[in-house]
Protein backbone atom coordinates (compact mmCIF):
# COMPACT_ATOMS: atom_id res chain seq x y z
CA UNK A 1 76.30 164.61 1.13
CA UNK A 2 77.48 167.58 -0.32
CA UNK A 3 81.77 167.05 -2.37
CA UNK A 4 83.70 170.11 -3.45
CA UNK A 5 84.29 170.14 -7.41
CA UNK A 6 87.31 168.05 -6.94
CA UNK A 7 85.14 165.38 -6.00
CA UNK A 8 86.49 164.49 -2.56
CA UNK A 9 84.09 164.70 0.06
CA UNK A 10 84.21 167.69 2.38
CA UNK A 11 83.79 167.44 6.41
CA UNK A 12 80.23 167.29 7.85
CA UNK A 13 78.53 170.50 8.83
CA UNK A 14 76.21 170.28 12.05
CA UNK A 15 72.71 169.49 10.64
CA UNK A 16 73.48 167.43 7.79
CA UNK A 17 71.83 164.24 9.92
CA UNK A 18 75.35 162.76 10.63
CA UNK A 19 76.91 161.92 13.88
CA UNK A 20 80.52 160.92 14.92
CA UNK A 21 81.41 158.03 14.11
CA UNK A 22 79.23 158.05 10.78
CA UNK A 23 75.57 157.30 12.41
CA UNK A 24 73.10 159.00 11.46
CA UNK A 25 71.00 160.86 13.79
CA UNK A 26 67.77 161.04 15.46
CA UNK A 27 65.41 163.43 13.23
CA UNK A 28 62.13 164.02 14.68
CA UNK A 29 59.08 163.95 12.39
CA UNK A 30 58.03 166.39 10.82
CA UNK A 31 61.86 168.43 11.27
CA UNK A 32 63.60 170.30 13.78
CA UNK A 33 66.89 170.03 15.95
CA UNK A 34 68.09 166.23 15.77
CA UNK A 35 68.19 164.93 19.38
CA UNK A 36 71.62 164.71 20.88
CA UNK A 37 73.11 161.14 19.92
CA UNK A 38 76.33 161.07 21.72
CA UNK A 39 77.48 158.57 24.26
CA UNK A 40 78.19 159.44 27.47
CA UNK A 41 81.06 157.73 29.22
CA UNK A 42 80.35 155.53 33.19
CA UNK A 43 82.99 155.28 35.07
CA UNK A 44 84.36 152.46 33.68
CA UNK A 45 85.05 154.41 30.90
CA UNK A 46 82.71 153.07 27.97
CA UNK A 47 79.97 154.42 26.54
CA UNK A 48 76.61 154.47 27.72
CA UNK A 49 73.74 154.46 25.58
CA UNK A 50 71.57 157.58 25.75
CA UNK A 51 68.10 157.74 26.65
CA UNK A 52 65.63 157.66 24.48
CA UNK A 53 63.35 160.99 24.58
CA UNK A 54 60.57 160.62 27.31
CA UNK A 55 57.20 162.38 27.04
CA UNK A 56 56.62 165.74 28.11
CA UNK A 57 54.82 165.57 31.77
CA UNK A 58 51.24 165.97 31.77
CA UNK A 59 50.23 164.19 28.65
CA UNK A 60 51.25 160.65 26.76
CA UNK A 61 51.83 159.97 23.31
CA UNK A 62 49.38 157.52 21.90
CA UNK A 63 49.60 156.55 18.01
CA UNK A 64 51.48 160.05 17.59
CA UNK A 65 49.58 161.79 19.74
CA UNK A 66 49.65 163.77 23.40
CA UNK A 67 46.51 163.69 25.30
CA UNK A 68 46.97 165.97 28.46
CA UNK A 69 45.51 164.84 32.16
CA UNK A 70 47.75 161.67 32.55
CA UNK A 71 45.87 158.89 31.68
CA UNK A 72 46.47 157.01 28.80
CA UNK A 73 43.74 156.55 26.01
CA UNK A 74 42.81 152.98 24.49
CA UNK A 75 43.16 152.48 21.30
CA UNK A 76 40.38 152.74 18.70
CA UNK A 77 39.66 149.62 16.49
CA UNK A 78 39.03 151.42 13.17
CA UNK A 79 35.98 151.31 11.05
CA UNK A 80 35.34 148.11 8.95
CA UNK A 81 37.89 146.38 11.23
CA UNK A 82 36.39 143.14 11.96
CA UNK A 83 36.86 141.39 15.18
CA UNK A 84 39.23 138.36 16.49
CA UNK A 85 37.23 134.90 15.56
CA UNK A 86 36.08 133.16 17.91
CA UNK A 87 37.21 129.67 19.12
CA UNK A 88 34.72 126.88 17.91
CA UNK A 89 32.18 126.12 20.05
CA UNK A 90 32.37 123.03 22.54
CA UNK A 91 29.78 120.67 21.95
CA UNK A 92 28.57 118.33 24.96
CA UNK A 93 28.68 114.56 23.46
CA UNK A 94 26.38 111.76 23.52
CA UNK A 95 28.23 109.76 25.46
CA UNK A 96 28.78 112.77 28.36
CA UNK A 97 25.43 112.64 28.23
CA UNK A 98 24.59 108.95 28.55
CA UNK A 99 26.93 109.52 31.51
CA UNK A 100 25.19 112.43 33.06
CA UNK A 101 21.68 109.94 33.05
CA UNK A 102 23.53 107.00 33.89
CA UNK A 103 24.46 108.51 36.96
CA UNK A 104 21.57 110.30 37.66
CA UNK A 105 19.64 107.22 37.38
CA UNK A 106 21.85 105.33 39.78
CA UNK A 107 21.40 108.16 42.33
CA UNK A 108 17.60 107.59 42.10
CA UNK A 109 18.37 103.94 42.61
CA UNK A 110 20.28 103.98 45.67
CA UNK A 111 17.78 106.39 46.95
CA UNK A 112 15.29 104.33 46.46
CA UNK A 113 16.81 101.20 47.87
CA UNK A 114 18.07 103.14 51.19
CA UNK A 115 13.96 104.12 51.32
CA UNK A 116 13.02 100.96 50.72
CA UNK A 117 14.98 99.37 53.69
CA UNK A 118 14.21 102.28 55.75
CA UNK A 119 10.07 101.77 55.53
CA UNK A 120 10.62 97.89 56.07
CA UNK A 121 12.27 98.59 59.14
CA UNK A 122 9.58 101.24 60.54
CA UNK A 123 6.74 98.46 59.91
CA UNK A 124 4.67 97.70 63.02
CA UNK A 125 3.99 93.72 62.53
CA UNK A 126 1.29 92.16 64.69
CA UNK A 127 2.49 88.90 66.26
CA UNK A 128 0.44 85.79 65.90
CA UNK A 129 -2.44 87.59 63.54
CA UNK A 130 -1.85 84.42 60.80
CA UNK A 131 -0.78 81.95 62.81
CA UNK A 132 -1.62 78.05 62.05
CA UNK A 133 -4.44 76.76 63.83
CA UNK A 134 -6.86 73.33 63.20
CA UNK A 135 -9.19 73.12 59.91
CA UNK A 136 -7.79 76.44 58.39
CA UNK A 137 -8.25 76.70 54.63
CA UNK A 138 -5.00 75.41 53.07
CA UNK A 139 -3.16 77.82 50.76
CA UNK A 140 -4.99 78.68 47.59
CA UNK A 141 -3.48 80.30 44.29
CA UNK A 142 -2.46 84.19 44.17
CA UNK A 143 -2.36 86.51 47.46
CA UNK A 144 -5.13 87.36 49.64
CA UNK A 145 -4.86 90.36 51.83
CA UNK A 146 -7.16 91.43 54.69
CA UNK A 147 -7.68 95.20 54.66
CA UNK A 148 -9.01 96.51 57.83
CA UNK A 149 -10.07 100.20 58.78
CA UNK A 150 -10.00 100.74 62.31
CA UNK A 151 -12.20 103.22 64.36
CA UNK A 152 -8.94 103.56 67.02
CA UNK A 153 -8.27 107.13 67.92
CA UNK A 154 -4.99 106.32 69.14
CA UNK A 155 -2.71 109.65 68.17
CA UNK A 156 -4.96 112.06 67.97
CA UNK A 157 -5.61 114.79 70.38
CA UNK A 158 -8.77 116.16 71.90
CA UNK A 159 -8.74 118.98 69.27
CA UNK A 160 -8.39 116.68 66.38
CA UNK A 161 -10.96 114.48 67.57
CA UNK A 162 -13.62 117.33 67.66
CA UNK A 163 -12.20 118.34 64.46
CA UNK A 164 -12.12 115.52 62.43
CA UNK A 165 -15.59 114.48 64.56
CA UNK A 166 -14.44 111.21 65.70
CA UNK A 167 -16.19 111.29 69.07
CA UNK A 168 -15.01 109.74 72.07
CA UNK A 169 -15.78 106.40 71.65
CA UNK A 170 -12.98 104.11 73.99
CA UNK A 171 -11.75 100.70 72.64
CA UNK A 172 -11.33 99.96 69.20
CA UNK A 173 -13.22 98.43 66.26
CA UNK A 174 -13.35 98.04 62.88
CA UNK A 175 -14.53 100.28 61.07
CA UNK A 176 -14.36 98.72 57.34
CA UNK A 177 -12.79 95.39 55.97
CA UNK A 178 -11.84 94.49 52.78
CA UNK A 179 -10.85 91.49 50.81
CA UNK A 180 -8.11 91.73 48.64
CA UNK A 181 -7.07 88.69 45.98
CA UNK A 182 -4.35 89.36 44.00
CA UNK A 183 -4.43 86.18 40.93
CA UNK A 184 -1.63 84.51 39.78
CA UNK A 185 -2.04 85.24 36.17
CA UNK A 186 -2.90 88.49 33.94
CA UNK A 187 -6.59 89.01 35.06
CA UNK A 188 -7.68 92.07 37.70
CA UNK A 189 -7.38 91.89 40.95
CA UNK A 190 -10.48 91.50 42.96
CA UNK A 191 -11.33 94.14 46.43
CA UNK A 192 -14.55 93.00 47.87
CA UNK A 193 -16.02 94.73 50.73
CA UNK A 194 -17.11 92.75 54.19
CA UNK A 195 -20.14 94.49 55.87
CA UNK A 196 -19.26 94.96 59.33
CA UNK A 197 -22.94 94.12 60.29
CA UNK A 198 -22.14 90.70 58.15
CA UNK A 199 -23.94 87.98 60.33
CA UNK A 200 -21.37 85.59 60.66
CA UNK A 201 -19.89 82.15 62.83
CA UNK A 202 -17.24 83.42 64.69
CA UNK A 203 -15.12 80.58 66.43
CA UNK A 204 -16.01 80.31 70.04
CA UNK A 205 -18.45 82.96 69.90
CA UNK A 206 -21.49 81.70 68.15
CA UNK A 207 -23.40 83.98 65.15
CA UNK A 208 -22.71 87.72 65.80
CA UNK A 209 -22.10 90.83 63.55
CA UNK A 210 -18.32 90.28 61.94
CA UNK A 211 -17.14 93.57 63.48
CA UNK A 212 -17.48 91.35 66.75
CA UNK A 213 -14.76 89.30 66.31
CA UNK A 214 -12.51 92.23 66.37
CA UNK A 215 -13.79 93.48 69.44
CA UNK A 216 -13.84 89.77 70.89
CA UNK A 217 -10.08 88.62 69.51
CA UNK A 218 -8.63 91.60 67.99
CA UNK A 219 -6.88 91.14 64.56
CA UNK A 220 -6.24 87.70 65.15
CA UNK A 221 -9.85 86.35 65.80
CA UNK A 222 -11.22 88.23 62.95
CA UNK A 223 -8.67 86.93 60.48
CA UNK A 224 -9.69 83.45 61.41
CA UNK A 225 -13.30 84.44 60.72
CA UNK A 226 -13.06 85.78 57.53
CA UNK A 227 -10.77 82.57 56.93
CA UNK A 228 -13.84 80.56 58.04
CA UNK A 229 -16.96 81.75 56.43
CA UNK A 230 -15.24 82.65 52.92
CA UNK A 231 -13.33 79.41 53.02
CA UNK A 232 -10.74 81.88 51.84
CA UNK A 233 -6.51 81.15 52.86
CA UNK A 234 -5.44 84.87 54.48
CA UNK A 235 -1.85 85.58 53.43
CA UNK A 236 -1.39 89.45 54.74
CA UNK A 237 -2.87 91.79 56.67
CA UNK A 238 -2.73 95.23 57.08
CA UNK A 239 -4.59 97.59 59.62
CA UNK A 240 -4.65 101.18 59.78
CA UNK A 241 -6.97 103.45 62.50
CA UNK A 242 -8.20 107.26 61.86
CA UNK A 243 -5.16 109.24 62.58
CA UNK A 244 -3.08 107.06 59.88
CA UNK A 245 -5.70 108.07 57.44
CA UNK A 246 -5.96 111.27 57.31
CA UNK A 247 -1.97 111.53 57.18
CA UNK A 248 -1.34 109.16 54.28
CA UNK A 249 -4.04 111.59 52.14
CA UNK A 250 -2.43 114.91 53.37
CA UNK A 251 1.27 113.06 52.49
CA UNK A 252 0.19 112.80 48.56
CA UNK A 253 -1.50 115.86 48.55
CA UNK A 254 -5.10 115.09 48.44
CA UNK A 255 -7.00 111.86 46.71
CA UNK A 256 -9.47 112.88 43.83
CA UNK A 257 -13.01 111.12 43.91
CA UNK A 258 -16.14 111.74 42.30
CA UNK A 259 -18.89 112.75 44.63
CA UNK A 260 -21.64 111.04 43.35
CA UNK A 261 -24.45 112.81 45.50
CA UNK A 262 -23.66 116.09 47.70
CA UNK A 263 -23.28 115.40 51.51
CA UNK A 264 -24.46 117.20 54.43
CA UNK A 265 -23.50 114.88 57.81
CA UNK A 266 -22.41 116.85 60.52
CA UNK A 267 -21.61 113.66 62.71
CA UNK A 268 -18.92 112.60 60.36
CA UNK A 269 -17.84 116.69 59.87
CA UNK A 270 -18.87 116.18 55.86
CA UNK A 271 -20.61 118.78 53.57
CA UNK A 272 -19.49 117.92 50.29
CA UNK A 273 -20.92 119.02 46.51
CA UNK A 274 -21.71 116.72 43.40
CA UNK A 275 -18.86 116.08 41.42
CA UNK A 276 -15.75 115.89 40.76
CA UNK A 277 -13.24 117.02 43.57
CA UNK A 278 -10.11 116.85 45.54
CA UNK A 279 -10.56 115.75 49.00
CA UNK A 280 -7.97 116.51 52.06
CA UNK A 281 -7.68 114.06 55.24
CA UNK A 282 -10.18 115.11 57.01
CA UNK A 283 -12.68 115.28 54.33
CA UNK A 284 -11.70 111.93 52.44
CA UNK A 285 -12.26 110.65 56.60
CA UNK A 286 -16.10 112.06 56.94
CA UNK A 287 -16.31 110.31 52.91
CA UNK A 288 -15.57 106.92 54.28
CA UNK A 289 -17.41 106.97 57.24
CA UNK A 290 -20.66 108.82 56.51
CA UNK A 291 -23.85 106.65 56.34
CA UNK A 292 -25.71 109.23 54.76
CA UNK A 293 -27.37 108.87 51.10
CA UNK A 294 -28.50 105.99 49.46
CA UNK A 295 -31.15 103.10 50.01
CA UNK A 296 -29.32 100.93 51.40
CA UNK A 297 -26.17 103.43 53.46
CA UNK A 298 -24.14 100.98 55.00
CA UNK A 299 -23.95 99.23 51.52
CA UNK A 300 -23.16 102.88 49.90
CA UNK A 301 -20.69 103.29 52.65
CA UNK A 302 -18.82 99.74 51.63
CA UNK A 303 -18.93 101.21 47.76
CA UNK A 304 -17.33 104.62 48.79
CA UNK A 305 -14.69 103.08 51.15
CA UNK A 306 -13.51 100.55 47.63
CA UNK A 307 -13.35 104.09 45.65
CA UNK A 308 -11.40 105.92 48.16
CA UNK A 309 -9.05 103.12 48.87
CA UNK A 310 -8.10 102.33 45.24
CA UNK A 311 -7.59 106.44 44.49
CA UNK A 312 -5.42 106.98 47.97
CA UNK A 313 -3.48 103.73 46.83
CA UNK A 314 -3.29 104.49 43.30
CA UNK A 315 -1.93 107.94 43.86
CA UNK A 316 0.29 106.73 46.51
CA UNK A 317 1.88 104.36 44.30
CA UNK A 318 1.98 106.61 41.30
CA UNK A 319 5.66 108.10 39.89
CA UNK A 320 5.09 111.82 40.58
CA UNK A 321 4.57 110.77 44.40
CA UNK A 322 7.36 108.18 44.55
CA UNK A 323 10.18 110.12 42.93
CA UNK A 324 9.41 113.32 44.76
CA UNK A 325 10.70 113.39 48.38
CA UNK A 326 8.91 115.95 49.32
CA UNK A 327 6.00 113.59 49.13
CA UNK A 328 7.25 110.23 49.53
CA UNK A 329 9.09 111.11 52.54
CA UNK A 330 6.15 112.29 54.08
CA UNK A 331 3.92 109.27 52.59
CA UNK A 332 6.48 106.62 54.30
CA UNK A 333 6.28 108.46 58.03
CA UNK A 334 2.35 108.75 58.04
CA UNK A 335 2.19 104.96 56.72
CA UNK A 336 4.77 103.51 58.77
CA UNK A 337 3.41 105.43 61.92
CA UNK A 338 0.38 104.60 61.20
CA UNK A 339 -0.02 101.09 59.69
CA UNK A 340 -0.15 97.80 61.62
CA UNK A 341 0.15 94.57 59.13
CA UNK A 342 1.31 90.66 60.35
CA UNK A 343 4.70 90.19 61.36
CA UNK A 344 5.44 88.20 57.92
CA UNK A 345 4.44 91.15 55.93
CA UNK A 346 7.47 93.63 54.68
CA UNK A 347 7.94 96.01 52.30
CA UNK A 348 8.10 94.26 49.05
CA UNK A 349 4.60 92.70 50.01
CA UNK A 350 3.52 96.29 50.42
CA UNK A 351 4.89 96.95 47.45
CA UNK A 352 2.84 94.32 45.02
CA UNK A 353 -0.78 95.77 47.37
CA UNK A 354 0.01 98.92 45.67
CA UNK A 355 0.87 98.22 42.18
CA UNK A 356 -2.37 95.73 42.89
CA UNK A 357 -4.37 98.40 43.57
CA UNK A 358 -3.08 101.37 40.94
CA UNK A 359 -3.94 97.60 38.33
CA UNK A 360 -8.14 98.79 39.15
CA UNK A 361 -8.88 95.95 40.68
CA UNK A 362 -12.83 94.62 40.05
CA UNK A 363 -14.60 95.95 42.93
CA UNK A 364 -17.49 94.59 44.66
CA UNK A 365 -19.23 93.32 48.13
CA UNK A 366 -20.64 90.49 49.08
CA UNK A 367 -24.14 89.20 47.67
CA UNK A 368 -26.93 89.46 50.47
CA UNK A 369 -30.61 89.16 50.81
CA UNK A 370 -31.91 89.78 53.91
CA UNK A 371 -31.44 90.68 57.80
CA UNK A 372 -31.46 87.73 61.07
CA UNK A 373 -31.08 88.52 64.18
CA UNK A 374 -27.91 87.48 66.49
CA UNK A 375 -26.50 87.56 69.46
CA UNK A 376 -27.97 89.97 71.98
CA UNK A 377 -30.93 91.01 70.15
CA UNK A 378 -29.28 93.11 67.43
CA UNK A 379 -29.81 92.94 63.82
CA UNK A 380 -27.33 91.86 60.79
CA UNK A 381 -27.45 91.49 57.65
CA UNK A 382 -27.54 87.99 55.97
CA UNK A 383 -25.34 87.45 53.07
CA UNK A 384 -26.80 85.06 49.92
CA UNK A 385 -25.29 81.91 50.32
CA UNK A 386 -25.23 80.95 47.07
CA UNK A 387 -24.01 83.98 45.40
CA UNK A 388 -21.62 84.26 48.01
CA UNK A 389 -20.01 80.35 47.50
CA UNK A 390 -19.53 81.50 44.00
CA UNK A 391 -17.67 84.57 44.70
CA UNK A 392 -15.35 83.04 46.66
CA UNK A 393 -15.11 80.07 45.32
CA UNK A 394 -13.55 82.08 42.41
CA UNK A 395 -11.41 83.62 44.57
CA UNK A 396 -10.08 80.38 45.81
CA UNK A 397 -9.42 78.88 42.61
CA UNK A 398 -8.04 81.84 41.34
CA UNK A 399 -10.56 82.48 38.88
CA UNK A 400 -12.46 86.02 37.49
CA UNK A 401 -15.77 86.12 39.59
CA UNK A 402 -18.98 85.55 37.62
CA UNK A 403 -20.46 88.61 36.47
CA UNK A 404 -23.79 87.62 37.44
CA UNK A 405 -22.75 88.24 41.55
CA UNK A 406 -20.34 91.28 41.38
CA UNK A 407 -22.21 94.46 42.39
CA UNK A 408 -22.76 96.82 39.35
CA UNK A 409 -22.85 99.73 41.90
């Protein structure tokens, strides 16, 4: 501020960047006319404050600068500038995670429970098939299932039947049995094969092929049979007919079996190579039944029915079927439909035949030497009697059979 030589201060001039009142006012950058900082009076009669400067239309100031078109520009992070850090990471914890199994695992368990229940309800039992009757073996140590394979065509339809090449046979028979001991103790189970053409006593009916007593009785007179000539006390069976079959091996996706010999039956629809192979329903059905190959084929026929039935169990009880519903499901409607056992047999029981099975049980059939000839003309084949007494006698005491009778085959 400029003073005269007296030293008192002379009047502001217009420009000299004061106001009245004493405040200073607004200088643009960079010079030029100071915007006008007077108050303007409302009607009240004080002052209103001015407004500050507004843009010129068609452009917007950003960082000092006009930009014409309207729209505003973002701001540029300058070079070298580094950006915001980030918030630390979150980390899942152990014990989240021994939550996350925890409950998965208890999922899997009520699953499983709600399937268990469901397949013991869906079980077919068979009234009377182990009831009491006079002189019947008394209980022996471990369990001793009666596996039968039954010939019945009962749910399949005229075009499965020429398909799977079942014929028309009417009735029902069986078509394979198998006995099953389960010991006690820590040593294999035991699954020994009972020709069907076994020349055998059968209560009431005098010496006839075994298969007879099925057709005679059903599964209640050939339970008693079996009971009879092995001296052996029956606590389960379990029945299951063609259409049954070839459903449980479709359910878990196939069985895998080693072809020993290739096979060429068209009465069983079979033509199979050597080796190694996954078999489907029907085929794993034509395996079983075929009499083809071998010396002696009803005898290879008992050997291949033990190796299918301990892969199709096996695989059945395995954890990649039982875990998966999109196989167990399927496995527990093609058993249940399908599988006939004695009214005291449930679930859990079905339960222990599997893990039984997946243990590879010793597998064998029964000694024999020989044929005789029974009732109505026909022939049958005569088991050893002493080789026999010792294989069951083993089974009856709950003891591993001597090496010297199981069949190496």
């Amino acid at each position: 501020m400029r003073s005269p030589g007296d030293g008192r201060p002379l009047p502001p001039r217009p420009g000299d960047g004061l106001r009245s009142g004493g405040a200073p006012a607004h200088r643009p950058p960079g010079g030029g006319p100071a915007a006008p900082t007077h108050r303007l009076p409302n009607h009240s009669g004080s002052q209103v404050p001015p407004e500050p400067p507004q843009p010129p239309k068609g452009g917007s100031r950003v960082y000092g600068r006009e930009r014409s078109g309207g729209s505003p520009m973002r701001p540029l992070r300058s070079r070298g500038a580094e950006r915001p850090p980030k918030g630390p990471r979150r980390r899942i914890s152990g014990k989240a995670i021994g939550g996350i199994i925890a409950g998965l695992l208890v999922v899997l368990l009520v699953a499983g429970v709600g399937l268990f229940f469901w397949i013991d309800s869906r079980l077919t039992g068979i009234e009377g098939v182990l009831d009491e009757y006079p002189g019947r073996p008394a209980d022996t140590p471990g369990t001793n299932w009666l596996l039968v394979g039954s010939d019945s065509r009962k749910g399949l339809t005229a075009a499965q039947r020429r398909k799977l090449a079942t014929g028309r046979a009417a009735g029902q028979r069986t078509d394979s049995m198998m006995l099953l001991h389960i010991p006690e103790g820590s040593d294999k189970p035991t699954l020994v094969s009972l020709p069907r053409d076994s020349a055998v006593t059968i209560p009431g009916r005098g010496r006839d092929k075994l298969n007879s007593a099925y057709a005679y009785g059903g599964p209640k007179l050939l339970a008693r049979t079996v009971e009879s000539v092995t001296g052996v006390h029956v606590d389960h069976y379990m029945e299951i007919g063609f259409a049954g079959f070839v459903g449980i091996v479709d359910a878990v996706g196939g069985v895998e079996i080693n072809v020993r010999a290739a096979v060429d039956d068209p009465k069983a629809g079979l033509k199979l190579k050597k080796g190694t192979q996954v078999l489907n329903g029907s085929q794993a059905l034509g395996y079983v039944r075929t009499r083809k190959g071998g010396a002696l084929p009803d005898f290879e026929r008992t050997k291949r029915q033990r190796q299918f039935l301990s892969a199709v169990v096996k695989k059945a009880a395995s954890p990649g079927v039982l875990i998966n519903p999109f196989t167990s499901i399927p496995l527990a409607m093609s058993a249940t439909d399908s599988v006939e056992v004695d009214s005291g047999t449930g679930a859990f029981n079905l339960l222990s035949l599997g893990l039984a099975m997946g243990d590879s049980p010793v597998t064998t059939v029964v000694p024999f030497g020989g044929n005789e000839v029974v009732a109505g003309g026909g022939s049958a084949v005569k088991w050893d009697r002493e080789k026999a007494l010792a294989l069951f006698n083993a089974l009856k005491e709950d003891k591993p059979v001597p090496k010297e009778v199981i069949d190496a085959g």
